[in-house]
C-alpha atoms as a PDB file:
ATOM      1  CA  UNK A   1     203.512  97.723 159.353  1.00  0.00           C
ATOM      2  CA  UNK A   2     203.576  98.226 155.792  1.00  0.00           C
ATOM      3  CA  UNK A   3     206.316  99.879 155.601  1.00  0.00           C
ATOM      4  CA  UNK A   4     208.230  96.813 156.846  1.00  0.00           C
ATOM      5  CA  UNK A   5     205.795  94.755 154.754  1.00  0.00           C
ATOM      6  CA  UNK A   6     207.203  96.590 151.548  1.00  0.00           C
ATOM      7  CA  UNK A   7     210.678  96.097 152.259  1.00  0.00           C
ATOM      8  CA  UNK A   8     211.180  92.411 152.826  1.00  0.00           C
ATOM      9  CA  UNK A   9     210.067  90.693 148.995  1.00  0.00           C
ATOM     10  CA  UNK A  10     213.269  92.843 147.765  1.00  0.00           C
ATOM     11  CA  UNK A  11     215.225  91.679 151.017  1.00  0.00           C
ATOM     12  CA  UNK A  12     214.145  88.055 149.915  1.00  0.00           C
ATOM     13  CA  UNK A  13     214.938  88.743 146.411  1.00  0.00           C
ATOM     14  CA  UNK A  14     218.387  89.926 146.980  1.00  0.00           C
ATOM     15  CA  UNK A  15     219.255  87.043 149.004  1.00  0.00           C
ATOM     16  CA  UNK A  16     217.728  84.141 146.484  1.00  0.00           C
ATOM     17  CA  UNK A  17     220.300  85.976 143.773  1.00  0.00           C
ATOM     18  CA  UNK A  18     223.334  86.562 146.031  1.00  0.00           C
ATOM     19  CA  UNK A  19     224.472  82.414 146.274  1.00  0.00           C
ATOM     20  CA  UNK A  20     223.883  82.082 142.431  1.00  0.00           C
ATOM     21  CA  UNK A  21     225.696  85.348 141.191  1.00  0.00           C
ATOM     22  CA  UNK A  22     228.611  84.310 143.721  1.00  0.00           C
ATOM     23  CA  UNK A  23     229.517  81.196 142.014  1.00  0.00           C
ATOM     24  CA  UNK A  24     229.021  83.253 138.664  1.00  0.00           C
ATOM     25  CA  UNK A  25     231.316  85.711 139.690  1.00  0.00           C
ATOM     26  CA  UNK A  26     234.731  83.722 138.705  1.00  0.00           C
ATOM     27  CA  UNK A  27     236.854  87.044 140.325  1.00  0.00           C
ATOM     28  CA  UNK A  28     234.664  86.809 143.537  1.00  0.00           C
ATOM     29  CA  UNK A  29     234.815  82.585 143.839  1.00  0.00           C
ATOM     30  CA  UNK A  30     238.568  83.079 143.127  1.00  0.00           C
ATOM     31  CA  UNK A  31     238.866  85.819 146.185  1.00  0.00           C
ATOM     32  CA  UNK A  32     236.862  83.271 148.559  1.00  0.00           C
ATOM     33  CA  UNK A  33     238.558  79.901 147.870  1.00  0.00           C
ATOM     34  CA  UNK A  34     242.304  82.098 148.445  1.00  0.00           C
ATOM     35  CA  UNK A  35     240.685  83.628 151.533  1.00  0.00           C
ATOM     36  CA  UNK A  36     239.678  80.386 152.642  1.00  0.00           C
ATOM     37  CA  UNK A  37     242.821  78.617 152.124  1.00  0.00           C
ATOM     38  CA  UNK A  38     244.740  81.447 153.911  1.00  0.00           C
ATOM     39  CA  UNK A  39     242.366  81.340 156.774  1.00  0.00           C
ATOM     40  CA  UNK A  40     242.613  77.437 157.041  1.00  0.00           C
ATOM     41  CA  UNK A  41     246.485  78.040 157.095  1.00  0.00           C
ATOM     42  CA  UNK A  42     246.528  80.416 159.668  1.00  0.00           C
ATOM     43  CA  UNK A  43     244.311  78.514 162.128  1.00  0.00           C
ATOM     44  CA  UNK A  44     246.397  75.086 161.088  1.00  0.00           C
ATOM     45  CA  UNK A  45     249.413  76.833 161.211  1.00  0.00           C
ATOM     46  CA  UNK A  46     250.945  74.784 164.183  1.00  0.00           C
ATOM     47  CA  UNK A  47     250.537  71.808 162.131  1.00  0.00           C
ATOM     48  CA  UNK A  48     252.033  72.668 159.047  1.00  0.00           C
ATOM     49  CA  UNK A  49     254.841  74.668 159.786  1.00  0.00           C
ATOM     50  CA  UNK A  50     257.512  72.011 159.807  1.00  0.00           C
ATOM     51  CA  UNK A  51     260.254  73.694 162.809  1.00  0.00           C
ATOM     52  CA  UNK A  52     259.512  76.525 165.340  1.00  0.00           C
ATOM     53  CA  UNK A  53     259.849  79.796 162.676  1.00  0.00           C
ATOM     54  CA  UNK A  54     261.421  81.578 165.486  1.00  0.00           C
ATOM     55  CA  UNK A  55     264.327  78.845 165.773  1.00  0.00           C
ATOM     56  CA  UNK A  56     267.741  80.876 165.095  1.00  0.00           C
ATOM     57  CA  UNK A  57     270.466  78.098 163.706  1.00  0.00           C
ATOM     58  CA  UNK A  58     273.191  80.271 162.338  1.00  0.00           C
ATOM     59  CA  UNK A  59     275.281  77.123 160.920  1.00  0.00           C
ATOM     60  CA  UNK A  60     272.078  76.508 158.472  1.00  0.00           C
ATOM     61  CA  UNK A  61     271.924  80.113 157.183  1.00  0.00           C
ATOM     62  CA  UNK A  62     270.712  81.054 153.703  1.00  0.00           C
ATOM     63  CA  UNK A  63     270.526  76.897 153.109  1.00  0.00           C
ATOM     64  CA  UNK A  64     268.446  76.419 149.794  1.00  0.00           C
ATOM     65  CA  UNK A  65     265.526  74.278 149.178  1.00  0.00           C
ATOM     66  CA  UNK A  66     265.827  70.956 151.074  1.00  0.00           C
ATOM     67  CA  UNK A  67     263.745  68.205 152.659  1.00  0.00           C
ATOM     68  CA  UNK A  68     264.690  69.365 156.217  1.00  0.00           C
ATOM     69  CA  UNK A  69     263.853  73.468 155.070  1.00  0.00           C
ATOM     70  CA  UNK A  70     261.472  73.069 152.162  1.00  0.00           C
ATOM     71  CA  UNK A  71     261.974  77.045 151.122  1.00  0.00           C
ATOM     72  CA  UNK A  72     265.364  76.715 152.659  1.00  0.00           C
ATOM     73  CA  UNK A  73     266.622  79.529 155.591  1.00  0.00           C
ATOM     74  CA  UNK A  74     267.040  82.961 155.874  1.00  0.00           C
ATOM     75  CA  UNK A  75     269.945  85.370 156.794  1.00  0.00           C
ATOM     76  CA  UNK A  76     269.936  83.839 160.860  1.00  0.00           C
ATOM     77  CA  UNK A  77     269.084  79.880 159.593  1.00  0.00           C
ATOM     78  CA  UNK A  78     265.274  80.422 160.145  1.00  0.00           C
ATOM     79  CA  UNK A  79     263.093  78.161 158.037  1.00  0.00           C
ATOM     80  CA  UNK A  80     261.411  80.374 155.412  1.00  0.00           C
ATOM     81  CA  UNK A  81     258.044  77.932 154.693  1.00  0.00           C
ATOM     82  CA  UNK A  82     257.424  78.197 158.535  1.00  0.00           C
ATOM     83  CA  UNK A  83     258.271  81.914 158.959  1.00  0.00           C
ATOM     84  CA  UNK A  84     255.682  82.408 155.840  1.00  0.00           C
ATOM     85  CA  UNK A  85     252.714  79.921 157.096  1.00  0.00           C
ATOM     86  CA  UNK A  86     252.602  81.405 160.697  1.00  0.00           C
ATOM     87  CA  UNK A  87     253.003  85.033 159.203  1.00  0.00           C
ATOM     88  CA  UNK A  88     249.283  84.494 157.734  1.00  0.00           C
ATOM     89  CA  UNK A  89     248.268  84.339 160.935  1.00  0.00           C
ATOM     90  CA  UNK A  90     249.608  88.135 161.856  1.00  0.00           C
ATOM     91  CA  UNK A  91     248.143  89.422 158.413  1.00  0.00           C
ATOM     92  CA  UNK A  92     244.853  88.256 158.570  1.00  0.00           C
ATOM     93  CA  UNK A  93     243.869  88.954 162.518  1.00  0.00           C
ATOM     94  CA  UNK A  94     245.215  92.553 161.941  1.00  0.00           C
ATOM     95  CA  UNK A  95     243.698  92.859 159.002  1.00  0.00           C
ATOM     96  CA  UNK A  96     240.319  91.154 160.678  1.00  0.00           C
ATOM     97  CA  UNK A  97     240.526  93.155 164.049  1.00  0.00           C
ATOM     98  CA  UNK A  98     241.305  96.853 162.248  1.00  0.00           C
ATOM     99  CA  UNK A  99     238.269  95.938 160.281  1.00  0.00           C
ATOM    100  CA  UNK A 100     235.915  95.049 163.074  1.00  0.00           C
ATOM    101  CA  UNK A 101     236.936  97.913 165.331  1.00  0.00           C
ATOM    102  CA  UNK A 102     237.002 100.920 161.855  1.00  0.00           C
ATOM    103  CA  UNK A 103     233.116  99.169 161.483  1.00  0.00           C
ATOM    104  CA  UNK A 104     231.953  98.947 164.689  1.00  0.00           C
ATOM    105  CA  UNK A 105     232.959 102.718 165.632  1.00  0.00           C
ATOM    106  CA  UNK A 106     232.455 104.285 162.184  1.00  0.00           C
ATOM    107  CA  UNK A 107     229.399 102.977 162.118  1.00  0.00           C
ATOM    108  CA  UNK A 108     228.442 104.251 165.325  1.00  0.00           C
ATOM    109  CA  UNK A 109     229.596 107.691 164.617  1.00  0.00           C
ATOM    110  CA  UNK A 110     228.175 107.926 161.751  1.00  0.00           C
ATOM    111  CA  UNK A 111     224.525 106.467 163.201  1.00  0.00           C
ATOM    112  CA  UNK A 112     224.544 109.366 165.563  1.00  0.00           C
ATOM    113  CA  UNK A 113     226.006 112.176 163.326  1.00  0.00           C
ATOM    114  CA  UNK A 114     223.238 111.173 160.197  1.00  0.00           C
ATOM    115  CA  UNK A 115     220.149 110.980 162.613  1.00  0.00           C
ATOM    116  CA  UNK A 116     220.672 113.590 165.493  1.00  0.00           C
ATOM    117  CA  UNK A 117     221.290 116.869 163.939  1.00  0.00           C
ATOM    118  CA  UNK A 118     223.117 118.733 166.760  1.00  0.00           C
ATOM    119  CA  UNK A 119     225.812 116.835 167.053  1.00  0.00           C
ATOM    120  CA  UNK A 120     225.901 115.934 163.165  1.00  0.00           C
ATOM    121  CA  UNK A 121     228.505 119.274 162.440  1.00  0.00           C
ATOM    122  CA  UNK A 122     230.778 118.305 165.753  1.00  0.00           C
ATOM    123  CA  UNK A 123     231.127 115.307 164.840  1.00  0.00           C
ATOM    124  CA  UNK A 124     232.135 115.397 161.169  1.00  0.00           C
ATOM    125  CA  UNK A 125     234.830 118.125 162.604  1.00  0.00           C
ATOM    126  CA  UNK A 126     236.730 116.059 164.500  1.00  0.00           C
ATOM    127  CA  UNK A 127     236.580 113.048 161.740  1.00  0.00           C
ATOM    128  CA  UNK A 128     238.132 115.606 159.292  1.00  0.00           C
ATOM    129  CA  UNK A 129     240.481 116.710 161.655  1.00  0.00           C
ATOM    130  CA  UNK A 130     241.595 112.803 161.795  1.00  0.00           C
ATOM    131  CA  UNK A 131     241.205 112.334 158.242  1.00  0.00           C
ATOM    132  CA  UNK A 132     244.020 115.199 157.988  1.00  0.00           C
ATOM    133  CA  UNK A 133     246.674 113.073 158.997  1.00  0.00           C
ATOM    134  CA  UNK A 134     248.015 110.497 156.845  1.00  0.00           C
ATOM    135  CA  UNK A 135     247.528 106.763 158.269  1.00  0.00           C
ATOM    136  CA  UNK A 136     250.901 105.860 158.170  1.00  0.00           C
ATOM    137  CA  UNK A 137     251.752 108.950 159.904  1.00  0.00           C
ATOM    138  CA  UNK A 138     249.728 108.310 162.524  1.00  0.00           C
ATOM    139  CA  UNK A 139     250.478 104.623 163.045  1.00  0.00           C
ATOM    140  CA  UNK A 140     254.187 106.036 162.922  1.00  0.00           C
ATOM    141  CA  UNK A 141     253.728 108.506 165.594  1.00  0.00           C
ATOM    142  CA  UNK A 142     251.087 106.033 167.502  1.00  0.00           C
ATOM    143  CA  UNK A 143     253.443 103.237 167.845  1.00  0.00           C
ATOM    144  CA  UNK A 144     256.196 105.261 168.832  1.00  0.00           C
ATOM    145  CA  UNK A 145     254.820 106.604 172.121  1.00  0.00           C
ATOM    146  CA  UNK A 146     253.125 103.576 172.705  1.00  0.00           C
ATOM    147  CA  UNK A 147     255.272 100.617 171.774  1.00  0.00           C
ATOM    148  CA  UNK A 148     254.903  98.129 168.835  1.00  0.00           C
ATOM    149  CA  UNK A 149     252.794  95.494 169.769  1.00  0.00           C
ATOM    150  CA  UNK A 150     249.982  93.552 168.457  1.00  0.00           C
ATOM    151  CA  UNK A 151     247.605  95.563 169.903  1.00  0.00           C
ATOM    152  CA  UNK A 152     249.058  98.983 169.626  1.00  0.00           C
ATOM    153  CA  UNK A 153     249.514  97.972 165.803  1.00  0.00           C
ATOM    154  CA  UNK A 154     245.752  97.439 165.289  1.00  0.00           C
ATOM    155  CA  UNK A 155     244.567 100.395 167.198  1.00  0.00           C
ATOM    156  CA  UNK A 156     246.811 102.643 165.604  1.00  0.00           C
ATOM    157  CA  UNK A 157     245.695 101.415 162.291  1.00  0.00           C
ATOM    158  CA  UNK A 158     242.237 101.440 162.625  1.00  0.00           C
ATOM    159  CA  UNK A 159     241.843 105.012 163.784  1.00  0.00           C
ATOM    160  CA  UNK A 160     242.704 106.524 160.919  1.00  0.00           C
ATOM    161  CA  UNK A 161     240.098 104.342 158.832  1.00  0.00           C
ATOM    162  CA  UNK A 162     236.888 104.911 161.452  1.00  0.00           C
ATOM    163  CA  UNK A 163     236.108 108.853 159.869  1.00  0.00           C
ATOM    164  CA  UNK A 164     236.050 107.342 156.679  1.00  0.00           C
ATOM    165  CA  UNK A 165     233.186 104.892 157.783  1.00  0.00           C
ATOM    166  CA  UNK A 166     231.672 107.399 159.793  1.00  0.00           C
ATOM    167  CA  UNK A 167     231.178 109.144 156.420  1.00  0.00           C
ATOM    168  CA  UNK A 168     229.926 106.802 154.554  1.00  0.00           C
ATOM    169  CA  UNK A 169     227.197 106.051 157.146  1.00  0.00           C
ATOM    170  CA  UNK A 170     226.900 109.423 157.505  1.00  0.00           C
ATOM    171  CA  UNK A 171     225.328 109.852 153.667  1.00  0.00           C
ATOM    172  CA  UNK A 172     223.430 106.900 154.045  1.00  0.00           C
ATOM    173  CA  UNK A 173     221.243 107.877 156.540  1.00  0.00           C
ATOM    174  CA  UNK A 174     221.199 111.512 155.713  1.00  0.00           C
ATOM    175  CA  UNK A 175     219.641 110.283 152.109  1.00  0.00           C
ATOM    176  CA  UNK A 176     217.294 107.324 153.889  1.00  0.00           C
ATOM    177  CA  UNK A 177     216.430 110.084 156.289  1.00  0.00           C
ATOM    178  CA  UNK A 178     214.364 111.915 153.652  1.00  0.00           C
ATOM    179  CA  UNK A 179     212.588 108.466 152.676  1.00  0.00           C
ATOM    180  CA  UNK A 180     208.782 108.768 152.958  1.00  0.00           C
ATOM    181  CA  UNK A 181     208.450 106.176 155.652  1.00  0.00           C
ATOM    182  CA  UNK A 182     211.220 107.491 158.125  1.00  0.00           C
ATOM    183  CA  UNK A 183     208.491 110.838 158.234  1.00  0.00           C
ATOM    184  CA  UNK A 184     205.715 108.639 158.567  1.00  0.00           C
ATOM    185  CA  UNK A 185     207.929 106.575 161.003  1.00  0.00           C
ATOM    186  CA  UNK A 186     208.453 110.376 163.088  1.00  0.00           C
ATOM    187  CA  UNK A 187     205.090 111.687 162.809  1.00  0.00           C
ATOM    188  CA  UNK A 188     204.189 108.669 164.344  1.00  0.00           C
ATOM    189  CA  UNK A 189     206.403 109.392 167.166  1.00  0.00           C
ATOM    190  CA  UNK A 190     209.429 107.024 166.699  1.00  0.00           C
ATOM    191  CA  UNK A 191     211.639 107.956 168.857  1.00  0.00           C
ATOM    192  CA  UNK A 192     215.674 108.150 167.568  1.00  0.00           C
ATOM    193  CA  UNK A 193     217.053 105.516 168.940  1.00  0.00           C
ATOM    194  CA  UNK A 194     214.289 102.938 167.714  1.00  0.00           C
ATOM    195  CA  UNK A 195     214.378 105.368 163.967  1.00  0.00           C
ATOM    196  CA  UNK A 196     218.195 103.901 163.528  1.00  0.00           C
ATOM    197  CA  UNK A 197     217.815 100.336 165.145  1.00  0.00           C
ATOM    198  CA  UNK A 198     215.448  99.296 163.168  1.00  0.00           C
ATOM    199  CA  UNK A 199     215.231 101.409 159.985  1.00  0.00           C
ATOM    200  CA  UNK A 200     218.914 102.585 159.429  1.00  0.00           C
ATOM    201  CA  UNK A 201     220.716 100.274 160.615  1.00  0.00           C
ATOM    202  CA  UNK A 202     219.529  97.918 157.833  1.00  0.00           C
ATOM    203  CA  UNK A 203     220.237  99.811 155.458  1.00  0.00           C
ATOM    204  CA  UNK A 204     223.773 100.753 156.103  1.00  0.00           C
ATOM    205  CA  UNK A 205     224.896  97.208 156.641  1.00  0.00           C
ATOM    206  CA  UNK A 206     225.274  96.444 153.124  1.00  0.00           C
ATOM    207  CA  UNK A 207     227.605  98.999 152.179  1.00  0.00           C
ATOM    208  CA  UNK A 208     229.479  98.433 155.680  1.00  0.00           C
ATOM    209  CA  UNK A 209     230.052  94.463 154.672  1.00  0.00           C
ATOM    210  CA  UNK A 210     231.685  95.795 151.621  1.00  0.00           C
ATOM    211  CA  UNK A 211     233.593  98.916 153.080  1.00  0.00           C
ATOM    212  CA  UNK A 212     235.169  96.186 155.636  1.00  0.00           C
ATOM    213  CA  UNK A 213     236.990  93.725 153.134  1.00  0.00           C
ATOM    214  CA  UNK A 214     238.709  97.168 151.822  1.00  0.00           C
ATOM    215  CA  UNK A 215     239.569  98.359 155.346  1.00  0.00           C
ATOM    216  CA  UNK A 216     241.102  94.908 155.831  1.00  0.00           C
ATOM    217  CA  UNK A 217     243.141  94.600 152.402  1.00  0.00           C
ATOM    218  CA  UNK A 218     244.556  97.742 153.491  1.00  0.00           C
ATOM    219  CA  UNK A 219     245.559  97.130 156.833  1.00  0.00           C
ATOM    220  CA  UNK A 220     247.382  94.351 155.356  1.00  0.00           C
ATOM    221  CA  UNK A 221     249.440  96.698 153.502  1.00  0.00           C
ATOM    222  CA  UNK A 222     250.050  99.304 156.276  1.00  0.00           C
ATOM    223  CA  UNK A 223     251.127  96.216 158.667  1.00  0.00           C
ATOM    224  CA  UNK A 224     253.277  94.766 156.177  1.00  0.00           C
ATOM    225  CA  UNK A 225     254.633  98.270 155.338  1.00  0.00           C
ATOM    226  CA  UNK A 226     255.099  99.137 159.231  1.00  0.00           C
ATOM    227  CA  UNK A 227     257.381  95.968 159.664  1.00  0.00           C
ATOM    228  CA  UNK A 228     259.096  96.736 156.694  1.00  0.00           C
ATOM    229  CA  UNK A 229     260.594 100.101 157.956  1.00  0.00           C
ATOM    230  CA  UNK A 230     261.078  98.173 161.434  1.00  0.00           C
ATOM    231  CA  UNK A 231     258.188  99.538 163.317  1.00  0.00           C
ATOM    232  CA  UNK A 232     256.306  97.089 163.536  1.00  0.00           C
ATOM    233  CA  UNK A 233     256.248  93.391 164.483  1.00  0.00           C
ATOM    234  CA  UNK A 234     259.080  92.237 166.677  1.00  0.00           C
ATOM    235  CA  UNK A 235     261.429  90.820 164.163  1.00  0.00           C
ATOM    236  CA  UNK A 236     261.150  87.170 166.963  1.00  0.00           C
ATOM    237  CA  UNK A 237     257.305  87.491 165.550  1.00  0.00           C
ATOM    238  CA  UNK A 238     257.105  85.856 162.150  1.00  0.00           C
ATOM    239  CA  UNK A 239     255.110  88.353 159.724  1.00  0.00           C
ATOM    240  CA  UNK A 240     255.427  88.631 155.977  1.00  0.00           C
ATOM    241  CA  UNK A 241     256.384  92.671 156.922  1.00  0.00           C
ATOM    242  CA  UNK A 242     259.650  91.737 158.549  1.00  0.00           C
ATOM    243  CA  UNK A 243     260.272  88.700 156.633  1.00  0.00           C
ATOM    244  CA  UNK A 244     260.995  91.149 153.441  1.00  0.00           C
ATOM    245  CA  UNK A 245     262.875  93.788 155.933  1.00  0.00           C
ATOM    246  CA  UNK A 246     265.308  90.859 156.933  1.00  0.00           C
ATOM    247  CA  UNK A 247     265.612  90.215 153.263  1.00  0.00           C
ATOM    248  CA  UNK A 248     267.004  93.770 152.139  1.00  0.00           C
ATOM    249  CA  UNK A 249     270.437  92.042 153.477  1.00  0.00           C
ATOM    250  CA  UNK A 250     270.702  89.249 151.371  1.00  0.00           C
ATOM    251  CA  UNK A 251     268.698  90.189 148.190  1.00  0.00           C
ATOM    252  CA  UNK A 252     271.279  90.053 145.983  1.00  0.00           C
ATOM    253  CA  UNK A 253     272.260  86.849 147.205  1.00  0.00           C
ATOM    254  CA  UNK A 254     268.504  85.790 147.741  1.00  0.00           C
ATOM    255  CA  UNK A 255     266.021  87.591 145.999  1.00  0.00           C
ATOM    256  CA  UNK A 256     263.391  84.835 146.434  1.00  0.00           C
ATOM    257  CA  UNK A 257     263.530  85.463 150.278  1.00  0.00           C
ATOM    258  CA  UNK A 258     261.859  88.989 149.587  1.00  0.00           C
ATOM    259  CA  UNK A 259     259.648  88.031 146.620  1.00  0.00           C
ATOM    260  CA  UNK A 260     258.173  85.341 148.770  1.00  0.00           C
ATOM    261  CA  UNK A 261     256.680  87.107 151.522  1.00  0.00           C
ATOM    262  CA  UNK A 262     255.579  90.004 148.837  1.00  0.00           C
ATOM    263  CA  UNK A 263     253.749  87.080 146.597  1.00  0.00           C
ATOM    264  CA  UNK A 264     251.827  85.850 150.088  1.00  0.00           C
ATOM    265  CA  UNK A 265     251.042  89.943 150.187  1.00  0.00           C
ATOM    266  CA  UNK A 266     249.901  90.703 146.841  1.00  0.00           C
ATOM    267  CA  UNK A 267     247.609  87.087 146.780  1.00  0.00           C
ATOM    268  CA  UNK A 268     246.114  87.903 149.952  1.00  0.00           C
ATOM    269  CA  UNK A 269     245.074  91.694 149.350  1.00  0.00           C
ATOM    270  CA  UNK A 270     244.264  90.893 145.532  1.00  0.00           C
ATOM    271  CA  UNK A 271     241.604  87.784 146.997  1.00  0.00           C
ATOM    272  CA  UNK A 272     240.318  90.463 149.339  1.00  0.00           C
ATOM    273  CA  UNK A 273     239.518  93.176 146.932  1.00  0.00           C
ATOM    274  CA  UNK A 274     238.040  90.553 144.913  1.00  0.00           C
ATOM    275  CA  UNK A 275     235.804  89.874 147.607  1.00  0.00           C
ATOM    276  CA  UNK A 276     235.017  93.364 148.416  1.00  0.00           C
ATOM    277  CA  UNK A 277     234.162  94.323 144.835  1.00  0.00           C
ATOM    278  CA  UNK A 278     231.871  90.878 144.433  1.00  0.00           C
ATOM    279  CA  UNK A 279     230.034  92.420 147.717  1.00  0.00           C
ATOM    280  CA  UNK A 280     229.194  95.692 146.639  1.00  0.00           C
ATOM    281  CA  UNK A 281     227.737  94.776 143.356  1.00  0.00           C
ATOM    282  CA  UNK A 282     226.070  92.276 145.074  1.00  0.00           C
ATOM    283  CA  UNK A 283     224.752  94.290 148.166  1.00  0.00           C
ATOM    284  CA  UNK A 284     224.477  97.995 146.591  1.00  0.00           C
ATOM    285  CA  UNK A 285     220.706  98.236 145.818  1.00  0.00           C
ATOM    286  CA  UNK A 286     221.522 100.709 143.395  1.00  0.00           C
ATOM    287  CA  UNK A 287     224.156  97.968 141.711  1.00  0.00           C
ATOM    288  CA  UNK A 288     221.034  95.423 141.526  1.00  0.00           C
ATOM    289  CA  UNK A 289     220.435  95.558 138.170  1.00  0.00           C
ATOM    290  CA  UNK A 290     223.957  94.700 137.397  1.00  0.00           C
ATOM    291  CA  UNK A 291     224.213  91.508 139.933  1.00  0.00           C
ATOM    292  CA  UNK A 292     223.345  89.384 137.218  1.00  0.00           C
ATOM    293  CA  UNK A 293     226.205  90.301 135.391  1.00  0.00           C
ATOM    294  CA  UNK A 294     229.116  90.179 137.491  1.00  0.00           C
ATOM    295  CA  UNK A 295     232.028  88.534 136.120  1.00  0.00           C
END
């Protein structure tokens, strides 16, 4: 009991400093009010896209800037704003889902490999073994046996990201392992499972909230990257990926039809790393002395 005791007043602490050094944090506010936009876009995205993006009109192709097209039409007479608004939507669930699933499974791995020792060498084998082949590669070689589809996409993204998790939960627990109350917590007779539920689990969830809004900015870019080369998204889906693939044909003619799509890109995975950096300072107990000073 106190050992429990002894951890909440800096639990309580941490949390009556987090809201404050947020709105302090100009880089972090500026991450959450793009995020927010984007994500208020994306689930609005029906009612602000002016036409259907996946309309082809070929007698309206590469139209400029009009009332009817506000960012005019691409190569095949598609309107660019709408083609841009509903491709949030594809960036931010892949980047949400290969961030849940990398999370939830890395965590989980690395739960078992820190606290049962057995398995702990296994285990980090077969993440290395993973962590040996490039994430593009794999996505590559994924999607190509499987087929590119939403689904696929994630999966094949978020496997390469889970042994990188693992690891960092991994460390976590091996170093909270050696605490003084996880032996008092064994020679007590804990048993395992109730060792990581209620004492590890806690403490890796900090670092994991952080690790996350990385694992998402960069599934952004491997999504966006996959479309590019054309092995991705169906070009009929609109995503920011294929939007600047489809522009490679016209850029001399329209460069704006590329540098578009890679704007929406570089805002969205700039407002996410902002984010993600906020969160570590914020969460890190050994950043806690700097919280206060986060700019």
């Amino acid at each position: 009991m106190s050992v429990i005791a002894t951890a909440s007043p800096v639990a309580a602490r941490t949390r009556a400093r987090s809201l404050p050094a947020i709105f302090r944090s100009k880089a972090m506010l500026f991450g959450l009010v793009v995020l927010g936009a984007l994500i208020l876009i994306a689930i609005f995205a029906g009612a602000l896209g002016v036409v259907d993006p996946a309309a082809v009109q070929p007698r309206l192709r590469l139209k400029p800037p009009s009332a009817a097209a506000w960012l005019g039409t691409d190569h095949l007479g598609r309107d660019v704003y709408s083609r841009l608004i509903y491709g949030s939507r594809v960036s931010l669930l892949v980047g949400g889902v290969v961030a849940l699933l990398a999370v939830v499974f890395g965590a989980l791995l690395g739960l078992i490999s820190g606290a049962v020792r057995w398995i702990d060498g296994l285990l980090m084998r077969a993440m290395d073994g993973v962590m040996a082949i490039p994430a593009i590669l794999f996505a590559v070689a994924m999607i190509g046996a499987l087929g590119a589809d939403l689904v696929t996409i994630c999966i094949a993204i978020a496997i390469p990201e889970i042994p990188r998790v693992a690891r960092l939960v991994r460390s976590i627990v091996l170093t909270v392992r050696e605490e003084p109350y996880i032996e008092a917590a064994v020679s007590m007779g804990t048993r395992t499972p109730t060792l990581i539920a209620r004492h590890m689990v806690p403490n890796v969830l900090a670092p994991l909230i952080a690790q996350a809004t990385f694992i998402a900015s960069s599934a952004i870019l491997i999504e966006a990257s996959l479309s590019f080369l054309g092995i991705g998204m169906p070009d009929e889906v609109p995503s920011w990926g294929n939007m600047m693939a489809n522009a490679r044909l016209v850029f001399q003619v329209k460069p704006m039809l590329m540098l578009l799509p890679g704007l929406c890109i570089v805002l969205t995975v700039f407002a996410i790393n902002r984010i993600g950096d906020g969160l570590r300072d914020l969460l890190d107990p050994r950043l806690a002395k700097s919280v206060g000073r986060l700019k």
